[in-house]
N, C-alpha and C. Protein backbone atom coordinates (compact mmCIF):
# COMPACT_ATOMS: atom_id res chain seq x y z
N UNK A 1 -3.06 4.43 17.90
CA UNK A 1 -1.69 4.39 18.40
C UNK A 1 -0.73 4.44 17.21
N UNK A 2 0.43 5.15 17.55
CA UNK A 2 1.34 5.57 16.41
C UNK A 2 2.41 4.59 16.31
N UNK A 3 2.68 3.68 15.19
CA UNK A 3 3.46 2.72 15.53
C UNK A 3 4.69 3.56 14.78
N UNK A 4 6.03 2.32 15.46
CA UNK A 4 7.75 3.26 15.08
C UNK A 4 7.21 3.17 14.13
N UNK A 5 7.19 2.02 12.86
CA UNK A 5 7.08 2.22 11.36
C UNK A 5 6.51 3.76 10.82
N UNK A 6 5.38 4.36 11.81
CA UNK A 6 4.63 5.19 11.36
C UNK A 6 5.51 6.41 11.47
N UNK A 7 6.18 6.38 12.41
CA UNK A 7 7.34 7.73 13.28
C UNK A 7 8.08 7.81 12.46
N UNK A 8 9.15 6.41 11.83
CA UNK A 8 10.50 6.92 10.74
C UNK A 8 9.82 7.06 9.93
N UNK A 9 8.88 6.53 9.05
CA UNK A 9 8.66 6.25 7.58
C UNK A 9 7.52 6.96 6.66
N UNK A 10 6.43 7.57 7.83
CA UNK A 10 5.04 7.84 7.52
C UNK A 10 4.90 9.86 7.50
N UNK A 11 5.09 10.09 8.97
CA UNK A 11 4.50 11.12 9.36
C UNK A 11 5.76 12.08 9.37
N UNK A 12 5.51 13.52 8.78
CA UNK A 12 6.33 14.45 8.40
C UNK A 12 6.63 14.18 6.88
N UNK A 13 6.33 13.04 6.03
CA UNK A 13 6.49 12.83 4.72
C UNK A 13 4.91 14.14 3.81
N UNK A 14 5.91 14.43 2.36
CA UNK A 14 5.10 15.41 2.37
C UNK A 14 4.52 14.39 0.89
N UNK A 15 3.39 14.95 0.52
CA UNK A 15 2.31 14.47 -0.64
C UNK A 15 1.84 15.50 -1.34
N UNK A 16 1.63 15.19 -2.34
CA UNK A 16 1.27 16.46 -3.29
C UNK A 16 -0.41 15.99 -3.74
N UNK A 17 -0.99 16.44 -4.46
CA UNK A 17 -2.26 15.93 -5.49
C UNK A 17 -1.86 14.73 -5.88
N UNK A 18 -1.04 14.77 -6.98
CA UNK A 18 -1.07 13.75 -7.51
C UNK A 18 -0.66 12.25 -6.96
N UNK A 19 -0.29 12.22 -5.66
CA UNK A 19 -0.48 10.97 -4.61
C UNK A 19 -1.90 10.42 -4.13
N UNK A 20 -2.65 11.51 -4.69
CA UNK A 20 -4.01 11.54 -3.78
C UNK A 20 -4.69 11.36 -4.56
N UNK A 21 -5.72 10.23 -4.50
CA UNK A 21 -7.71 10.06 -5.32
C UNK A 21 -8.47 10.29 -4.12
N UNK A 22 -9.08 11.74 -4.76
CA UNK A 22 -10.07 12.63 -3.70
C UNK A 22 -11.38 11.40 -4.12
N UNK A 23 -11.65 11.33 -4.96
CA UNK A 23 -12.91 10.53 -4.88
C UNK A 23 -13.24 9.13 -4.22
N UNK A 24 -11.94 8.31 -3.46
CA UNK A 24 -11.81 7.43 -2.75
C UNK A 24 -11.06 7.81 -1.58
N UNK A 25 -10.72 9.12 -1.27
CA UNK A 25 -10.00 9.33 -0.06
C UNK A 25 -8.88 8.48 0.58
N UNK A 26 -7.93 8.46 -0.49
CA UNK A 26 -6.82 7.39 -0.53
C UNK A 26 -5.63 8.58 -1.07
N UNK A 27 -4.45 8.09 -0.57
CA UNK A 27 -3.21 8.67 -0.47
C UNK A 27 -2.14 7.43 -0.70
N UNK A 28 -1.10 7.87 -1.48
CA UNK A 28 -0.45 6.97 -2.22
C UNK A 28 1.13 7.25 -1.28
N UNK A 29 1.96 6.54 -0.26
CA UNK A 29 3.10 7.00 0.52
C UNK A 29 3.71 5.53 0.13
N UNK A 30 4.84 5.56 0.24
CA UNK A 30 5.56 4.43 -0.01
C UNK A 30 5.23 3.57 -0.63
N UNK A 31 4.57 3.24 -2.03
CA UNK A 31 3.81 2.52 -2.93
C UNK A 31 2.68 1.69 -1.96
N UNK A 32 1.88 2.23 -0.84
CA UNK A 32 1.02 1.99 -0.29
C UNK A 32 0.25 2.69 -0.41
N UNK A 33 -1.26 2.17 -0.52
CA UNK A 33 -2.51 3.49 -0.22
C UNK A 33 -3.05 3.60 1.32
N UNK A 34 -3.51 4.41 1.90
CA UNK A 34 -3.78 4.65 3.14
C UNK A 34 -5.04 5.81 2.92
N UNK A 35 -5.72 5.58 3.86
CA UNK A 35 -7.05 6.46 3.27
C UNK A 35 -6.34 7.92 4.33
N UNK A 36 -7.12 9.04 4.06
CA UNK A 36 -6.83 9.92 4.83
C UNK A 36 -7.99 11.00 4.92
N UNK A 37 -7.91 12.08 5.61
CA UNK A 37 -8.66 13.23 6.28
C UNK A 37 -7.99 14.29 6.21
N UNK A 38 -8.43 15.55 5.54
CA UNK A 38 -7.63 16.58 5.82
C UNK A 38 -7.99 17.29 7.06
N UNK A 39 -6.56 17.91 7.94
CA UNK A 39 -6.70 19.17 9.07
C UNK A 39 -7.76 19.66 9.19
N UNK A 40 -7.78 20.11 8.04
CA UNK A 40 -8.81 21.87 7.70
C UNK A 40 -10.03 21.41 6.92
N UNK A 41 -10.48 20.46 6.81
CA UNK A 41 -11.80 19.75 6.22
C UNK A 41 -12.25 19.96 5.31
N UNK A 42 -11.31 21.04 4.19
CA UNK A 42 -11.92 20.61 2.69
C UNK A 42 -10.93 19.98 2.04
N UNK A 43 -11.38 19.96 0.82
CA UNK A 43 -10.50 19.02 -0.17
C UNK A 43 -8.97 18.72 -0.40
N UNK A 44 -8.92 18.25 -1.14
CA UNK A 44 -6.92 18.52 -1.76
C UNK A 44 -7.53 19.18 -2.65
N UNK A 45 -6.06 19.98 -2.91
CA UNK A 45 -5.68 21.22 -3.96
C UNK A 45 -5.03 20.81 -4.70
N UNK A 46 -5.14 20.62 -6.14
CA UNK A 46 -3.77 20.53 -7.34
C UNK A 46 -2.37 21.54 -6.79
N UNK A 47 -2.79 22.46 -6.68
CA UNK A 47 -1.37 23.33 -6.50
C UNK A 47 -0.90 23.25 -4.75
N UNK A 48 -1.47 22.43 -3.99
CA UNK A 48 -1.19 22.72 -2.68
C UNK A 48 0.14 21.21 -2.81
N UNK A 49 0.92 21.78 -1.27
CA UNK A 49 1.75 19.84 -0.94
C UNK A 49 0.90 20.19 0.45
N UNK A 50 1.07 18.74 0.91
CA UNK A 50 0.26 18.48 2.22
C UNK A 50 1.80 17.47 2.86
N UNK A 51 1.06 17.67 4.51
CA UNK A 51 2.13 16.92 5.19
C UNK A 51 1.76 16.40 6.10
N UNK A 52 1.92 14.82 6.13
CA UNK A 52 1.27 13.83 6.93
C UNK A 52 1.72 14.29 8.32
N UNK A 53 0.68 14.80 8.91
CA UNK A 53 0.80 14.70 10.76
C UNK A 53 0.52 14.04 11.28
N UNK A 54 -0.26 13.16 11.17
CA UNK A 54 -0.29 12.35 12.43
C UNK A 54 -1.15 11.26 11.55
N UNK A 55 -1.11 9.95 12.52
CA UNK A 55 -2.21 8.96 11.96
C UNK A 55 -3.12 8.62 13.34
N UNK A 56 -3.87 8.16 12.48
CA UNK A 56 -5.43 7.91 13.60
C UNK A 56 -6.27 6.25 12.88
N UNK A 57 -5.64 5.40 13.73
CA UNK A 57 -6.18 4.02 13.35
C UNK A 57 -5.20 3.77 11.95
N UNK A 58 -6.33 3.54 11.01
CA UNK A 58 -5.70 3.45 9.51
C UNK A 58 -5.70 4.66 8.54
N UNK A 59 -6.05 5.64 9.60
CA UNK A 59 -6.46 7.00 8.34
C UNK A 59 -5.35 8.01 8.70
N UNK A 60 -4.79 8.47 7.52
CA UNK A 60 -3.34 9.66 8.10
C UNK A 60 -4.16 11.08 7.91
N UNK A 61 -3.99 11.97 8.52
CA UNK A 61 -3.99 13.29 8.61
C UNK A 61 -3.34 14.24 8.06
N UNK A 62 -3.70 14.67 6.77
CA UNK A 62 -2.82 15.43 6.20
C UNK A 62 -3.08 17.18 6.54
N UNK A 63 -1.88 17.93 6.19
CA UNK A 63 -2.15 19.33 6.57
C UNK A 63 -1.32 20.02 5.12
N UNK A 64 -2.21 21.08 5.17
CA UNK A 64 -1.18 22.02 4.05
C UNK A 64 -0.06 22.39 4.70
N UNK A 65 0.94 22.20 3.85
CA UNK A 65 2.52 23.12 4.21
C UNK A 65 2.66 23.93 4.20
């Protein structure tokens, strides 16, 4: 379930690489870590931004832009 906090503050925020440790599957948004999953099921990209769509429990969903 998507809480308000998650609606204003979380989802539609965009992230680049360097928010992200692929080797712990953690994402860095508002000086919080939050683990995450990409859309499209491979990795993060150095040169890509990603954009939080949606969350699922404690894990956000990121997508390329």
């Amino acid at each position: 379930m998507i809480t308000t906090f998650e609606l204003n503050n979380i989802i539609g925020r965009q992230v680049s690489f360097k928010d992200c440790d692929p080797r712990e599957k953690l994402v860095k948004v508002i000086g919080n870590f939050y683990h995450y999953d990409l859309a499209s099921g491979t990795n993060v990209v150095p040169e890509e931004t990603y954009v939080i769509k949606h969350a699922e429990g404690n894990v956000l969903i990121l997508q390329k832009k």
